[in-house]
Protein backbone atom coordinates (compact mmCIF):
# COMPACT_ATOMS: atom_id res chain seq x y z
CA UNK A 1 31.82 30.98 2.94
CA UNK A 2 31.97 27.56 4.13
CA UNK A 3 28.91 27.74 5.95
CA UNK A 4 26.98 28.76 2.60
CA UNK A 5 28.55 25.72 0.95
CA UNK A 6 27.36 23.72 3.89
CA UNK A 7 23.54 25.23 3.46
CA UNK A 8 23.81 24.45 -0.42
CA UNK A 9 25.03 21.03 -0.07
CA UNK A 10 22.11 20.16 2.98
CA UNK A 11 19.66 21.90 0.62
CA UNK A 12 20.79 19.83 -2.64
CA UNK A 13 20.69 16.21 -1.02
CA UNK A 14 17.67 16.69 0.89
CA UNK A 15 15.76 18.22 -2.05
CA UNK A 16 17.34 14.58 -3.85
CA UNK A 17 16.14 12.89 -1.69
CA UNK A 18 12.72 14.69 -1.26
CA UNK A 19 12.50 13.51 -5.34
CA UNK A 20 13.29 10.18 -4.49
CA UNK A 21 10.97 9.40 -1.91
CA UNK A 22 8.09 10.89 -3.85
CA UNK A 23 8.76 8.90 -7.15
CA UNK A 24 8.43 5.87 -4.29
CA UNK A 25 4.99 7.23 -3.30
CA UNK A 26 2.17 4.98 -4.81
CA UNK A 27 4.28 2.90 -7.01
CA UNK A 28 2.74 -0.75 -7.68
CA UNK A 29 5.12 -3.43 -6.72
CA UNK A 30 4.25 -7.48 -7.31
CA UNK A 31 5.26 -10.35 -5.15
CA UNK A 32 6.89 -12.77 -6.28
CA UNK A 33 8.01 -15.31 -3.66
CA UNK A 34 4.61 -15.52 -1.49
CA UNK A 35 5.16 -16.57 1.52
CA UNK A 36 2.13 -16.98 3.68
CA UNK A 37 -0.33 -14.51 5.02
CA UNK A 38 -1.05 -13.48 8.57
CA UNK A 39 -4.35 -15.08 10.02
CA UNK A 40 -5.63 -11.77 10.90
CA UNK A 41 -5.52 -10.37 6.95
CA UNK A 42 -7.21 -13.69 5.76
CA UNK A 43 -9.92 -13.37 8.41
CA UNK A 44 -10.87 -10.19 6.21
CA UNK A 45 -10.74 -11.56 2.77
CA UNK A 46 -13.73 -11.78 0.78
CA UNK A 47 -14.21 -15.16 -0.68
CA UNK A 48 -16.47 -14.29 -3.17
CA UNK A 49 -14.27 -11.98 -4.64
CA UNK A 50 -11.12 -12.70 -7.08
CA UNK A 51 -8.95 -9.88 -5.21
CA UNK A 52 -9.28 -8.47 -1.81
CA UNK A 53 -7.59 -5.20 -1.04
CA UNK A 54 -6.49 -5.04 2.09
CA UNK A 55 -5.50 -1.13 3.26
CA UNK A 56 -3.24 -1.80 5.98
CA UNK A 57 -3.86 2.17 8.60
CA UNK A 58 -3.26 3.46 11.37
CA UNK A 59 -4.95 6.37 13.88
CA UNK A 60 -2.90 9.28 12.96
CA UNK A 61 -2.35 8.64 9.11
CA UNK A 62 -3.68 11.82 6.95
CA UNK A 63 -3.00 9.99 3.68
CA UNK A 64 -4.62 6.57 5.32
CA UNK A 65 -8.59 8.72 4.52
CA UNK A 66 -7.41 9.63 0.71
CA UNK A 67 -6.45 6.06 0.76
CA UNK A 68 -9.74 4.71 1.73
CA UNK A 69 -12.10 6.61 -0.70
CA UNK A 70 -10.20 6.04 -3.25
CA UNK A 71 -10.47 1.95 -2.65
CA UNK A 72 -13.64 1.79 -1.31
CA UNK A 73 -14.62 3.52 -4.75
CA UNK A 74 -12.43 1.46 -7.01
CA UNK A 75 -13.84 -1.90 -5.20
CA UNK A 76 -17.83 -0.36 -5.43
CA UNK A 77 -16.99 0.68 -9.28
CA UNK A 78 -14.84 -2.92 -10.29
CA UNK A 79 -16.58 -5.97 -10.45
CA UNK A 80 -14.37 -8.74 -8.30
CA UNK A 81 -12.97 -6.28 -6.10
CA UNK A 82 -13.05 -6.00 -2.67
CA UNK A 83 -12.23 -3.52 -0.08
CA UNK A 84 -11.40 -4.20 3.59
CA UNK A 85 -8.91 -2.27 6.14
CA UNK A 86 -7.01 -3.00 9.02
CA UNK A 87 -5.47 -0.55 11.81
CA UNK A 88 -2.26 -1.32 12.69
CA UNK A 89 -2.06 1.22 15.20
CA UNK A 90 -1.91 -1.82 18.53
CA UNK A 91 -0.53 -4.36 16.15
CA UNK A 92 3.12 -3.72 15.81
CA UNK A 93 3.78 -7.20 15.26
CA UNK A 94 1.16 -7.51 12.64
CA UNK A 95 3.33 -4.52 10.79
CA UNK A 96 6.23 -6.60 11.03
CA UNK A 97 5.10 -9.81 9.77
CA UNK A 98 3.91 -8.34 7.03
CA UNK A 99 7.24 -6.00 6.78
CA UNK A 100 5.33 -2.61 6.62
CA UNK A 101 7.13 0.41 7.32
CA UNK A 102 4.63 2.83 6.36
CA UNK A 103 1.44 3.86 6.12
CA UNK A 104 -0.69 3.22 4.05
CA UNK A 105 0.26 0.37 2.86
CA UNK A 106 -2.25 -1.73 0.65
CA UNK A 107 -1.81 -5.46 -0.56
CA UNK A 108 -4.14 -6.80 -2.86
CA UNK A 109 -4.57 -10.68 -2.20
CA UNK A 110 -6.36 -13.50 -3.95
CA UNK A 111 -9.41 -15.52 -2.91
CA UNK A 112 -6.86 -18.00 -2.37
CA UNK A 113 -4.62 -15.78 -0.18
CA UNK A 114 -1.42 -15.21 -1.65
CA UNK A 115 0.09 -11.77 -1.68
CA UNK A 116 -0.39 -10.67 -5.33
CA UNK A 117 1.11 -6.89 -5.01
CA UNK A 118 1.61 -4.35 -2.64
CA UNK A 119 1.58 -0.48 -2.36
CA UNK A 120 3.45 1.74 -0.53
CA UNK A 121 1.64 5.39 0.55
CA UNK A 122 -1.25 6.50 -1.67
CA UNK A 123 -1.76 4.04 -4.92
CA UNK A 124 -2.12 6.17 -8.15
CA UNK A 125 -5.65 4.42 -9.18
CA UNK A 126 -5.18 3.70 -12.85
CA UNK A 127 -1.35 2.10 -12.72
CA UNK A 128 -3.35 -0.21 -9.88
CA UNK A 129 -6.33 -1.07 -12.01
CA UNK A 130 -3.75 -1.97 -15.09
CA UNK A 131 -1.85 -4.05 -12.12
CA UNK A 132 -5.01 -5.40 -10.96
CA UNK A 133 -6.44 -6.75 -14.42
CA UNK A 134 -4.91 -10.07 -15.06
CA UNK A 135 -5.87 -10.90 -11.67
CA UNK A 136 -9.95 -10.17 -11.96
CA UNK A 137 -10.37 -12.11 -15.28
């Protein structure tokens, strides 16, 4: 009997936190304190454009590909948006400059280069666009 209450109680908190980490998935989350960028993610911004999105990837990352099409095509389809990516895969201490824990992670960035918002795992495309606005006048 005990070890059925055992079972039950594993099964309950991991299916909590199963929930939990996928309401986390592809939430929108802005900076506020920027402090400043990495050389190698202003190397790839796009001065011509008023927000660069910057998919931070590595190798092995299944979601990293969903992640990519569905940027590229928001960038091709919004007019002062740009796309660029960067593997972290050989750059540990890239990832922990920029304290990423997972992948993907995306930051958008201004021309300027400050950290504007961030994205953990696969952004849902239209609460990023509504994020996005303000910033592409």
């Amino acid at each position: 009997m005990t070890g059925v209450a055992v079972l039950l109680g594993t099964l309950a908190l991991a299916g909590v936190a199963g929930f939990a980490w996928r309401a986390r998935q592809g939430r929108v989350r802005a900076r506020t304190a920027g402090r400043e960028l990495p050389a190698d993610v202003r190397a790839v911004l796009d001065p011509a454009a008023a927000v660069t999105l910057v998919q931070l990837s590595t190798t092995f990352c299944a979601p990293c590909r969903q992640t990519r099409v569905l940027l590229a095509d928001l960038a091709e389809r919004t007019e002062g948006l740009h796309h660029t990516e960067l593997d972290l895969t050989e750059r540990p201490d890239l990832a922990r400059a920029l304290s990423v824990l997972r992948t993907p992670t995306t930051l958008a960035v201004a021309a300027g280069g400050t950290e504007l918002l961030r994205v953990g795992g696969v952004p849902r495309r239209e609460a990023l666009l509504e994020a996005l606005r303000p910033h592409l006048g």
